[in-house]
PDB file of N, CA and C in Angstrom:
ATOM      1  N   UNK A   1      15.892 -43.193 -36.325  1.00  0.00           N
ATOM      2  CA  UNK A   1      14.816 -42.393 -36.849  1.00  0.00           C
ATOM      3  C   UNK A   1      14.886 -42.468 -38.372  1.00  0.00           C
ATOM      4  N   UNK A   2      13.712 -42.758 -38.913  1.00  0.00           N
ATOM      5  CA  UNK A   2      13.564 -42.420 -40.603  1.00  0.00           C
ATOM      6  C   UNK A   2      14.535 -41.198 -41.065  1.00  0.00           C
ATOM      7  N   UNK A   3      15.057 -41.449 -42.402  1.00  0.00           N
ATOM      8  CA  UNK A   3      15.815 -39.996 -42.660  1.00  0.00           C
ATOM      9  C   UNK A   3      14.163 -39.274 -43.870  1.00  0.00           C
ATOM     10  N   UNK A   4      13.035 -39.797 -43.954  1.00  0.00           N
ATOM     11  CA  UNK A   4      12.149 -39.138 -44.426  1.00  0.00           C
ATOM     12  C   UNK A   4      11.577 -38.026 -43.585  1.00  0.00           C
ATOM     13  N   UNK A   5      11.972 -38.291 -42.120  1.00  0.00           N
ATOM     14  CA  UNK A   5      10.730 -37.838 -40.994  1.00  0.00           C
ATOM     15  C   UNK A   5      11.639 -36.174 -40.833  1.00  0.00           C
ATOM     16  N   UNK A   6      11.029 -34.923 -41.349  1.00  0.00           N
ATOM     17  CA  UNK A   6      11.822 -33.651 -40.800  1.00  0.00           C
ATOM     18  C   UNK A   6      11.670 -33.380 -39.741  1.00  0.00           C
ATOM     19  N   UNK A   7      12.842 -33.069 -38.717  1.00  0.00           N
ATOM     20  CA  UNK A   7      12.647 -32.686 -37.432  1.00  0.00           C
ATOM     21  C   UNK A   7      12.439 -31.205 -37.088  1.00  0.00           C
ATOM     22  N   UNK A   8      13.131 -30.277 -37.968  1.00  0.00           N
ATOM     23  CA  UNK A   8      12.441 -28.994 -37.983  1.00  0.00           C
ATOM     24  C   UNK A   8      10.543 -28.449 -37.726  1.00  0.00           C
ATOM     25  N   UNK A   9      10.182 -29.617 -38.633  1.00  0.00           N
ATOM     26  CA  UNK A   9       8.646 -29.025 -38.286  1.00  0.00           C
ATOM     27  C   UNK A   9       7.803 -29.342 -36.935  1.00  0.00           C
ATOM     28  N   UNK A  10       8.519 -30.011 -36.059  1.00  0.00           N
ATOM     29  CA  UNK A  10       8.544 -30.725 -34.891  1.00  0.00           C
ATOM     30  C   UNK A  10       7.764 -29.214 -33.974  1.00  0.00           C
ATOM     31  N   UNK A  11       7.030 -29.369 -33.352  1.00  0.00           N
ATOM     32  CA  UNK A  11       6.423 -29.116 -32.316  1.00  0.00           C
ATOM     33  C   UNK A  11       7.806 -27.776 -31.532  1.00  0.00           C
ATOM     34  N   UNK A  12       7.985 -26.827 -31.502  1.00  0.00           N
ATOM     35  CA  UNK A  12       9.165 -26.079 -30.752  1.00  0.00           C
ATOM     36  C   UNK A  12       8.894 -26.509 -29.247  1.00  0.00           C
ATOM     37  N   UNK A  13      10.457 -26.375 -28.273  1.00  0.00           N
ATOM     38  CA  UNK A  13      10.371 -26.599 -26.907  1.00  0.00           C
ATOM     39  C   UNK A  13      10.024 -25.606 -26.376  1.00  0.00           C
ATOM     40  N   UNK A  14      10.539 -24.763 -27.127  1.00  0.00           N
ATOM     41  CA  UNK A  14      10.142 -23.047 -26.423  1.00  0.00           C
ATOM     42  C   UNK A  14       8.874 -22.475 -26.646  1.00  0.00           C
ATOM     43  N   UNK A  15       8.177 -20.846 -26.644  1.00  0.00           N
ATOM     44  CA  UNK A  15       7.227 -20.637 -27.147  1.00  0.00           C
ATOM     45  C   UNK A  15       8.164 -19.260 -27.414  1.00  0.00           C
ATOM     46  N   UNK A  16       9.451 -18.748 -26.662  1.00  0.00           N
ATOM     47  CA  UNK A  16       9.619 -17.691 -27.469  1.00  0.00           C
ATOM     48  C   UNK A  16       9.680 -17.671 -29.180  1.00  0.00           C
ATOM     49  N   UNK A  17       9.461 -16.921 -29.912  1.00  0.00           N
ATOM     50  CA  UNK A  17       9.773 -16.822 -31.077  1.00  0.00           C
ATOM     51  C   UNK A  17       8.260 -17.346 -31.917  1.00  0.00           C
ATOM     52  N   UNK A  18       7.187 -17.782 -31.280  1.00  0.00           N
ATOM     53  CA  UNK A  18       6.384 -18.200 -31.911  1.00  0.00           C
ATOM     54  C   UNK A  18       4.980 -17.342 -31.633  1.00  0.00           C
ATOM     55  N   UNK A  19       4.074 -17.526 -32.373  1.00  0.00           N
ATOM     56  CA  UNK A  19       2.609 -16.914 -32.304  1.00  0.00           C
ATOM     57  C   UNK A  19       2.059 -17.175 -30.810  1.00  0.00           C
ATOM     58  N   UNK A  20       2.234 -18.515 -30.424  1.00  0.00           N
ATOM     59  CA  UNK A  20       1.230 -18.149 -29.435  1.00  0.00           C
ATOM     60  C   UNK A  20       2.296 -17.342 -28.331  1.00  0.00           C
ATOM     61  N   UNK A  21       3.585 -17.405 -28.837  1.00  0.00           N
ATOM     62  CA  UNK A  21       4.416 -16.411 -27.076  1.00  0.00           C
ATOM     63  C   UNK A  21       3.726 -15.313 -27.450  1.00  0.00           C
ATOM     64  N   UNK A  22       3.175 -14.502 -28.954  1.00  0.00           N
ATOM     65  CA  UNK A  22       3.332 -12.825 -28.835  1.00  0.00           C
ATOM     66  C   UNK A  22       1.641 -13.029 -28.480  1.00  0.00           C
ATOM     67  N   UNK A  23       0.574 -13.782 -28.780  1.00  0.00           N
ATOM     68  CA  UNK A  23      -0.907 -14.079 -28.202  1.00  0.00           C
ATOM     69  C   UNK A  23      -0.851 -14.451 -26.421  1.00  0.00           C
ATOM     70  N   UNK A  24      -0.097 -14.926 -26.212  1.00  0.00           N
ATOM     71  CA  UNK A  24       0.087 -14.874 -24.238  1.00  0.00           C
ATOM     72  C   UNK A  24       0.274 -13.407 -23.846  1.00  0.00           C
ATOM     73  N   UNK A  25       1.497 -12.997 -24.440  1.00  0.00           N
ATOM     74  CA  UNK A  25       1.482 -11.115 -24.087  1.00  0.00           C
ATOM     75  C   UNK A  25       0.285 -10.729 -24.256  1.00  0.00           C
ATOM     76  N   UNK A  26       0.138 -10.764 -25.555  1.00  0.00           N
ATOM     77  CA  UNK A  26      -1.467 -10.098 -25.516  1.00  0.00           C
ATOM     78  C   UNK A  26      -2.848  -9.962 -24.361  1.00  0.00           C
ATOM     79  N   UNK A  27      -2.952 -11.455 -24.224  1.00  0.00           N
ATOM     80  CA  UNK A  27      -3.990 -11.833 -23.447  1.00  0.00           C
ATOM     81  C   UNK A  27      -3.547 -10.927 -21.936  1.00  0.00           C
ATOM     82  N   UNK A  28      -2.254 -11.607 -21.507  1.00  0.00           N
ATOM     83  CA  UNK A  28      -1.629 -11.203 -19.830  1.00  0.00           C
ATOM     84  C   UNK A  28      -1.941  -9.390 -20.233  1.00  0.00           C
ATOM     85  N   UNK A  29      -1.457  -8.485 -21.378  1.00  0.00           N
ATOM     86  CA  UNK A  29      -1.150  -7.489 -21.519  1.00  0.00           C
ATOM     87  C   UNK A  29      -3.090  -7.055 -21.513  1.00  0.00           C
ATOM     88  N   UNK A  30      -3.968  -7.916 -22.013  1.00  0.00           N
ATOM     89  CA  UNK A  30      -5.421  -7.307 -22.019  1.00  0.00           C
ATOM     90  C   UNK A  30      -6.005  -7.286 -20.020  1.00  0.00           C
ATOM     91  N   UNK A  31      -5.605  -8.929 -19.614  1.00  0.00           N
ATOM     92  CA  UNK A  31      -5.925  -9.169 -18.023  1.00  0.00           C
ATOM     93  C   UNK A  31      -5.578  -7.736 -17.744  1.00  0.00           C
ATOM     94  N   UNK A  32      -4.457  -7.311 -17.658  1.00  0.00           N
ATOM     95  CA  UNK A  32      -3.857  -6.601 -16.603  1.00  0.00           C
ATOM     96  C   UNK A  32      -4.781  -4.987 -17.013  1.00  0.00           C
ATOM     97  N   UNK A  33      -5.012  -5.091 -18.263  1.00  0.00           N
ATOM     98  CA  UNK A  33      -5.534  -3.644 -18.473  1.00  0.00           C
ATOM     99  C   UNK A  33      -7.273  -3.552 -18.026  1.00  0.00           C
ATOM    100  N   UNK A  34      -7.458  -4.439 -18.247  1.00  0.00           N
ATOM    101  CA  UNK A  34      -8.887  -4.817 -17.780  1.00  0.00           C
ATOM    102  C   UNK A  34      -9.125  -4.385 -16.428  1.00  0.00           C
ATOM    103  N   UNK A  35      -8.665  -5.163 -15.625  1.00  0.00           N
ATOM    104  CA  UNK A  35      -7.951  -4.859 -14.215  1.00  0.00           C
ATOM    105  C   UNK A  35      -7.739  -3.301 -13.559  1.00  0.00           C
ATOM    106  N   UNK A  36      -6.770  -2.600 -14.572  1.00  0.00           N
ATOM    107  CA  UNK A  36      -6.486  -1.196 -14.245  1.00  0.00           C
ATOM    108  C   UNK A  36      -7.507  -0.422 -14.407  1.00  0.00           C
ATOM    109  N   UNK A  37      -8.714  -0.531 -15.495  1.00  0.00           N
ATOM    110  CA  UNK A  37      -9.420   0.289 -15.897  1.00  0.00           C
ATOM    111  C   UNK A  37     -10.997   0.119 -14.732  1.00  0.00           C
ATOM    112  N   UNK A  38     -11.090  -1.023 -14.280  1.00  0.00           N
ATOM    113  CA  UNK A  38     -12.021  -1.169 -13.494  1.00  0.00           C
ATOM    114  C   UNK A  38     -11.435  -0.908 -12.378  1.00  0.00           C
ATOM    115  N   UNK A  39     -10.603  -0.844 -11.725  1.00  0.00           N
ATOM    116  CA  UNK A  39      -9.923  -0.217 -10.645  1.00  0.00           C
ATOM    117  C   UNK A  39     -10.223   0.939 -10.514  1.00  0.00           C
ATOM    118  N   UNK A  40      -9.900   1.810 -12.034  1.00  0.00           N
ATOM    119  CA  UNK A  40     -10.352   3.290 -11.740  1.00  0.00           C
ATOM    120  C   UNK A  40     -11.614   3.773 -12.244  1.00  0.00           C
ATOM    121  N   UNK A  41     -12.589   2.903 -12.403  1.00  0.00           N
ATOM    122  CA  UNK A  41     -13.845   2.973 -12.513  1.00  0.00           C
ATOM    123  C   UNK A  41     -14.614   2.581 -11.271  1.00  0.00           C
ATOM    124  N   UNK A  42     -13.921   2.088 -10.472  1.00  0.00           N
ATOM    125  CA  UNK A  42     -14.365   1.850  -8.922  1.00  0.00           C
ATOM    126  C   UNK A  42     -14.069   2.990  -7.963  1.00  0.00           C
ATOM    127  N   UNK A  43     -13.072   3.410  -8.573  1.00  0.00           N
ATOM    128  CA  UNK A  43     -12.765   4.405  -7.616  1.00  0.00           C
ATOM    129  C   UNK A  43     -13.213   5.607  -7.871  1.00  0.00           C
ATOM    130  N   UNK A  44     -13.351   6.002  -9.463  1.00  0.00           N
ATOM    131  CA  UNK A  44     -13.938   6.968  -9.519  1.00  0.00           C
ATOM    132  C   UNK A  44     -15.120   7.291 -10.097  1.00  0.00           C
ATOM    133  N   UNK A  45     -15.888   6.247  -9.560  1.00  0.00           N
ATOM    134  CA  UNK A  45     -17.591   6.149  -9.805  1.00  0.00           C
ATOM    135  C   UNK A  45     -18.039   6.816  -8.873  1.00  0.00           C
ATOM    136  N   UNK A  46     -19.441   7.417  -9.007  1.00  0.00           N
ATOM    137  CA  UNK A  46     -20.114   7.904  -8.161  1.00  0.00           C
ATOM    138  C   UNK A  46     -20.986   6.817  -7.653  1.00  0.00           C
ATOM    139  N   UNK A  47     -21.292   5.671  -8.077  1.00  0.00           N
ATOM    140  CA  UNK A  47     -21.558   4.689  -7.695  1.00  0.00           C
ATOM    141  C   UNK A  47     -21.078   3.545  -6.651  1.00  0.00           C
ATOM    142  N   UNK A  48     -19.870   3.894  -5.970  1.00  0.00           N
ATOM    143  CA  UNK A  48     -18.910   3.164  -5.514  1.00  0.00           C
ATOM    144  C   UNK A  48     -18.417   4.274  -4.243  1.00  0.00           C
ATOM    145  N   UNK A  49     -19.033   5.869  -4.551  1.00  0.00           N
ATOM    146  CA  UNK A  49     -18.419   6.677  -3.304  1.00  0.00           C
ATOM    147  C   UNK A  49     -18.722   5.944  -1.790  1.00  0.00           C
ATOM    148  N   UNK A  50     -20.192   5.870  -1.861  1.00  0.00           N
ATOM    149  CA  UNK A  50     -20.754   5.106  -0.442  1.00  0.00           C
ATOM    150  C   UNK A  50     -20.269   4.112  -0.043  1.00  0.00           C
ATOM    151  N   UNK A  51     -19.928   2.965  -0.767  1.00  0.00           N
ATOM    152  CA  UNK A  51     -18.895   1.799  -0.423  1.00  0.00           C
ATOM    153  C   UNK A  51     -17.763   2.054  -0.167  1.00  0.00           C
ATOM    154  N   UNK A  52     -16.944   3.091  -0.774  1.00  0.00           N
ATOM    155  CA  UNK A  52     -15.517   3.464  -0.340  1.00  0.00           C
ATOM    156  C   UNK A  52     -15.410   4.322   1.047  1.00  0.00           C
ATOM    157  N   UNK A  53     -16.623   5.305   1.272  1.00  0.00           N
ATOM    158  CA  UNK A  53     -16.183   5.796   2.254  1.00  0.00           C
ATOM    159  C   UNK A  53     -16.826   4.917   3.591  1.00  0.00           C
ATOM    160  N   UNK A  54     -17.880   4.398   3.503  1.00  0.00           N
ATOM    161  CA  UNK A  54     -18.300   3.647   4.872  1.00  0.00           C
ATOM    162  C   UNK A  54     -17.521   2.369   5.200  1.00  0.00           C
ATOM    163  N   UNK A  55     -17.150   1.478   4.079  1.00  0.00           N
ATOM    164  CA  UNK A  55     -16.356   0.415   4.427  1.00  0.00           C
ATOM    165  C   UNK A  55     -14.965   0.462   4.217  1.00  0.00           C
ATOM    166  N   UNK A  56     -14.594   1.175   3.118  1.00  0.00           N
ATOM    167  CA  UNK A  56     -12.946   1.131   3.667  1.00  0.00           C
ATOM    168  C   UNK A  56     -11.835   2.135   4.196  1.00  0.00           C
ATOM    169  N   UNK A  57     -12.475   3.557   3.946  1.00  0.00           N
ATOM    170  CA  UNK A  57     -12.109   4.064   4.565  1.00  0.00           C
ATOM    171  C   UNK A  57     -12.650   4.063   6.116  1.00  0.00           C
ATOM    172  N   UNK A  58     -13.303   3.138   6.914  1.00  0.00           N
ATOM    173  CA  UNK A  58     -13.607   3.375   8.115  1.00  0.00           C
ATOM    174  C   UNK A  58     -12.665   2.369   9.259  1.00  0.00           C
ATOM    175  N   UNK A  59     -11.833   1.718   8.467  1.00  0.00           N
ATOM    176  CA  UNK A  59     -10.334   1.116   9.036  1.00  0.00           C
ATOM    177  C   UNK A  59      -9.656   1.517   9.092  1.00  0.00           C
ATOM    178  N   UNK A  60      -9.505   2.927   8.415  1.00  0.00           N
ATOM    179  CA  UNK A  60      -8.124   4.528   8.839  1.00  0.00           C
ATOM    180  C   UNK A  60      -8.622   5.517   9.576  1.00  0.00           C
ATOM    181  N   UNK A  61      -9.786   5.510   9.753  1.00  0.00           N
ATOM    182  CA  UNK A  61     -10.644   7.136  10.120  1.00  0.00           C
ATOM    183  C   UNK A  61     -10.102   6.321  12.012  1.00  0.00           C
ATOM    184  N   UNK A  62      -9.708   7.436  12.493  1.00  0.00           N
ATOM    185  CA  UNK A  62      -9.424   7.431  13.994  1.00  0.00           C
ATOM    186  C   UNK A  62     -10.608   7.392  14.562  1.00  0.00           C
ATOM    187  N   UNK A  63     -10.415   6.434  15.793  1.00  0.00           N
ATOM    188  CA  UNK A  63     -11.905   6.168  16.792  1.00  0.00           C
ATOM    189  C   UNK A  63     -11.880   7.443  17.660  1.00  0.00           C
ATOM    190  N   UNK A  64     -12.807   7.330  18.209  1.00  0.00           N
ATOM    191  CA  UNK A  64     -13.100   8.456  18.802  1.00  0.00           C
ATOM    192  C   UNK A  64     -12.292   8.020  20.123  1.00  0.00           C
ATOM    193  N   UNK A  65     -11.832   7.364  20.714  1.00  0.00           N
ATOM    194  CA  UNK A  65     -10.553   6.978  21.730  1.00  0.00           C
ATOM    195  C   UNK A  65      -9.551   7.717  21.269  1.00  0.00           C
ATOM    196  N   UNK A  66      -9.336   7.634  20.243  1.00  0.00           N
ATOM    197  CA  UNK A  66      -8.050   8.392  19.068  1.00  0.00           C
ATOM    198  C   UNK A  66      -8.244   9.611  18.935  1.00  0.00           C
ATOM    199  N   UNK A  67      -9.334  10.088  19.081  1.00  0.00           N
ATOM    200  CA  UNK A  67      -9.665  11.983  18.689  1.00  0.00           C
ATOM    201  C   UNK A  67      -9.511  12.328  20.339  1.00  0.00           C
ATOM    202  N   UNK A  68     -10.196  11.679  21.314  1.00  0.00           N
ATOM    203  CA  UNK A  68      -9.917  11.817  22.781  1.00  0.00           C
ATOM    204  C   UNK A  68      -8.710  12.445  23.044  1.00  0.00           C
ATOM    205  N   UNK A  69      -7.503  11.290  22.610  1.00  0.00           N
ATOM    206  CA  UNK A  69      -6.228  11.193  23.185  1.00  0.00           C
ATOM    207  C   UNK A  69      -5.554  12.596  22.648  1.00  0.00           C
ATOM    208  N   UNK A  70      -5.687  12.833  21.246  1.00  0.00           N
ATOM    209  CA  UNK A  70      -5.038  13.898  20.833  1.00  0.00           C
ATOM    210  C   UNK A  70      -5.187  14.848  21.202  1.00  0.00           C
ATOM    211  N   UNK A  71      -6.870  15.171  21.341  1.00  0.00           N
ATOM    212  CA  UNK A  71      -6.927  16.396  21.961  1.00  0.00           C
ATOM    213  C   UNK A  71      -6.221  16.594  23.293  1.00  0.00           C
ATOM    214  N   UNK A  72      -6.554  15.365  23.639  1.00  0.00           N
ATOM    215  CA  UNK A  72      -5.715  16.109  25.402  1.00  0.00           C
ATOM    216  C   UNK A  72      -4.284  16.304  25.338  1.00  0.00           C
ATOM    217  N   UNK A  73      -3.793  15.538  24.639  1.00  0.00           N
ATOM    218  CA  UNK A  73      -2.091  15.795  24.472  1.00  0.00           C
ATOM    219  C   UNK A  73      -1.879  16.974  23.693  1.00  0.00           C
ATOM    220  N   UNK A  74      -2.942  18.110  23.342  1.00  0.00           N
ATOM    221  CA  UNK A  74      -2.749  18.768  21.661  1.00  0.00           C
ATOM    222  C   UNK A  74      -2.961  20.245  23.046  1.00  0.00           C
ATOM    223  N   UNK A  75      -3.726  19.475  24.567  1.00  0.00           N
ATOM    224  CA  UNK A  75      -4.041  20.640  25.608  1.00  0.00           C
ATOM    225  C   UNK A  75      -2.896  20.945  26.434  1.00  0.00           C
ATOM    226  N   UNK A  76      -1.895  20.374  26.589  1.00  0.00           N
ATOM    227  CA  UNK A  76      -1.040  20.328  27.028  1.00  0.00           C
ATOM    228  C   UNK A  76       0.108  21.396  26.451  1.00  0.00           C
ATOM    229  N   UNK A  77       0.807  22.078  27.604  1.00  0.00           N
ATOM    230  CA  UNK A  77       1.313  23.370  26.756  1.00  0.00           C
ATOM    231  C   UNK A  77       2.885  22.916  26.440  1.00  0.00           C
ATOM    232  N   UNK A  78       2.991  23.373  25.494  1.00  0.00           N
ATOM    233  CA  UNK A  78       4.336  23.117  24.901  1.00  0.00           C
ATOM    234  C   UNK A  78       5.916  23.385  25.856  1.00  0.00           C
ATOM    235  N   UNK A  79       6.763  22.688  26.040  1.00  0.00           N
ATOM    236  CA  UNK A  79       7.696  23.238  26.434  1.00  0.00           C
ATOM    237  C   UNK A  79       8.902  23.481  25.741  1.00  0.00           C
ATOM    238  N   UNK A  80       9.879  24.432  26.338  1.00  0.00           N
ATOM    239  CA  UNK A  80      10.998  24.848  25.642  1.00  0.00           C
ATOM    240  C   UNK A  80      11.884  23.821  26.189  1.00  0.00           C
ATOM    241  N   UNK A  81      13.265  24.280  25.284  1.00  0.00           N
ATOM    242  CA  UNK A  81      14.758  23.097  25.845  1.00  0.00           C
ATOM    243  C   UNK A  81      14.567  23.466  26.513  1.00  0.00           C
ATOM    244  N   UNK A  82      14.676  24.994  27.108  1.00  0.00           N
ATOM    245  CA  UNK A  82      15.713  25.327  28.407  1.00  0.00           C
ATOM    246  C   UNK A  82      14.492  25.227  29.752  1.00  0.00           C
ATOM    247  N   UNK A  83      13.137  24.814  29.371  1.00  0.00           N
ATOM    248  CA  UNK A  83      12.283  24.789  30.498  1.00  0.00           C
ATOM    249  C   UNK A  83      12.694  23.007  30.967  1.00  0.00           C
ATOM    250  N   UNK A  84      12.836  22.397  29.970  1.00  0.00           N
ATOM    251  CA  UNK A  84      13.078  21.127  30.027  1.00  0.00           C
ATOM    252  C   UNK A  84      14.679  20.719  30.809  1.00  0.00           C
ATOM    253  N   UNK A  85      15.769  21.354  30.288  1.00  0.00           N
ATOM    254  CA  UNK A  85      16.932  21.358  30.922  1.00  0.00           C
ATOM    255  C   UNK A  85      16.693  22.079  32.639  1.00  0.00           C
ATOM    256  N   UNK A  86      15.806  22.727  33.096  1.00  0.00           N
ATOM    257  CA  UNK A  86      15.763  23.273  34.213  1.00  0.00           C
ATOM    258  C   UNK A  86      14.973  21.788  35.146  1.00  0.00           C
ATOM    259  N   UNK A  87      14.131  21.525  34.623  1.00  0.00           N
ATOM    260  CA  UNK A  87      13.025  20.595  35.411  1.00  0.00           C
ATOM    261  C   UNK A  87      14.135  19.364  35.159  1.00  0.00           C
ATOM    262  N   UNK A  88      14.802  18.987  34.548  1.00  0.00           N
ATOM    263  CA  UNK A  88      15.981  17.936  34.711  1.00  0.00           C
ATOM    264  C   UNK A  88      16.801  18.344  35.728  1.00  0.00           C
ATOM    265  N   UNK A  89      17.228  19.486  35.957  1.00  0.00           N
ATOM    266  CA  UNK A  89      18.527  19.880  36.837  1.00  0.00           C
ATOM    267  C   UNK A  89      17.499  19.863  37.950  1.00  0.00           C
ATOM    268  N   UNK A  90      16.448  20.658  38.124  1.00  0.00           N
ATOM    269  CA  UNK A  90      15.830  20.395  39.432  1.00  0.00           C
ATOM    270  C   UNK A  90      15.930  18.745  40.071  1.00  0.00           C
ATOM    271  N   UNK A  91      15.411  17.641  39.370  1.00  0.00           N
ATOM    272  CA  UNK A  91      15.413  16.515  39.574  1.00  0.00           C
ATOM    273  C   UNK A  91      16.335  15.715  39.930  1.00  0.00           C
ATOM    274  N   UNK A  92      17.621  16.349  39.365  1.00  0.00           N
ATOM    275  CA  UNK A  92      19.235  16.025  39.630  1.00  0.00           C
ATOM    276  C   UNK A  92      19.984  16.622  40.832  1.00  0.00           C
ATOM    277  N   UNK A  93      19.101  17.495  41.686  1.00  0.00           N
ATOM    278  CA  UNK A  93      19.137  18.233  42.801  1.00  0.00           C
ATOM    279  C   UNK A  93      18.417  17.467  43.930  1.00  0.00           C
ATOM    280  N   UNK A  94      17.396  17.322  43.461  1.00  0.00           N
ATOM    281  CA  UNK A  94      16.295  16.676  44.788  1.00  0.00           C
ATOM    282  C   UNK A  94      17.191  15.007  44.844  1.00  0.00           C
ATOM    283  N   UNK A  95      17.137  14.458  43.768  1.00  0.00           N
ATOM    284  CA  UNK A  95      17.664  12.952  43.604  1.00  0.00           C
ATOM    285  C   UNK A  95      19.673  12.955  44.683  1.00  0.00           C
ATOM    286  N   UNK A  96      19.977  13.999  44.547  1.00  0.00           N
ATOM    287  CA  UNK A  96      21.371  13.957  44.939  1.00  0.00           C
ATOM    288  C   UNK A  96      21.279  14.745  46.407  1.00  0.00           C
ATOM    289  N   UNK A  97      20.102  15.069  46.898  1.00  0.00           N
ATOM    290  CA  UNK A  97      19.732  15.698  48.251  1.00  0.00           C
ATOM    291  C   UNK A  97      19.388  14.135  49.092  1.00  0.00           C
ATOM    292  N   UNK A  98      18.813  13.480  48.422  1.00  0.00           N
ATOM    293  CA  UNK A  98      18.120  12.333  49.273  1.00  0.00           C
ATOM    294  C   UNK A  98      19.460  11.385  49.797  1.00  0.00           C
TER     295      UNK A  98
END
């Protein structure tokens, strides 16, 4: 290599330490805020309620198969241990009779 040619002013391998690494933060650091702020401008538009509640909340809202089931299990009367320990021992009676 020439000893005229400086290798210092050479092109860097890295980008830490240079303008465009702290202009990449920037940009990634603007994407991402861009991003956040229309997120919560979607969500909390009044413009956007009707879309949120008919289309996506209608993939969590329980079918009416689902409101069915609960209720009937919700009709069903509760039992205690000791009603539960009795209807076991009954069963452990009839099963050891046969």
């Amino acid at each position: 290599m020439d000893s005229r040619i400086d290798s210092l002013k050479w092109k860097p391998r890295r980008t830490r330490g240079t303008p465009a690494y702290r202009y990449r933060n920037y940009f990634a650091l603007g994407v991402i805020a861009v991003g956040v702020i229309s997120g919560w401008y979607a969500i909390f538009a009044s413009r956007y309620k009707n879309f949120f509640e008919k289309k996506l909340q209608a993939k969590y809202l329980d079918t009416d198969f689902d409101i069915d089931q609960k209720n009937l299990m919700s009709m069903l009367p509760m039992r205690t241990a000791e009603q539960i320990k009795v209807h076991l021992d009954d069963e452990k009676k009839t099963m050891s009779e046969r």
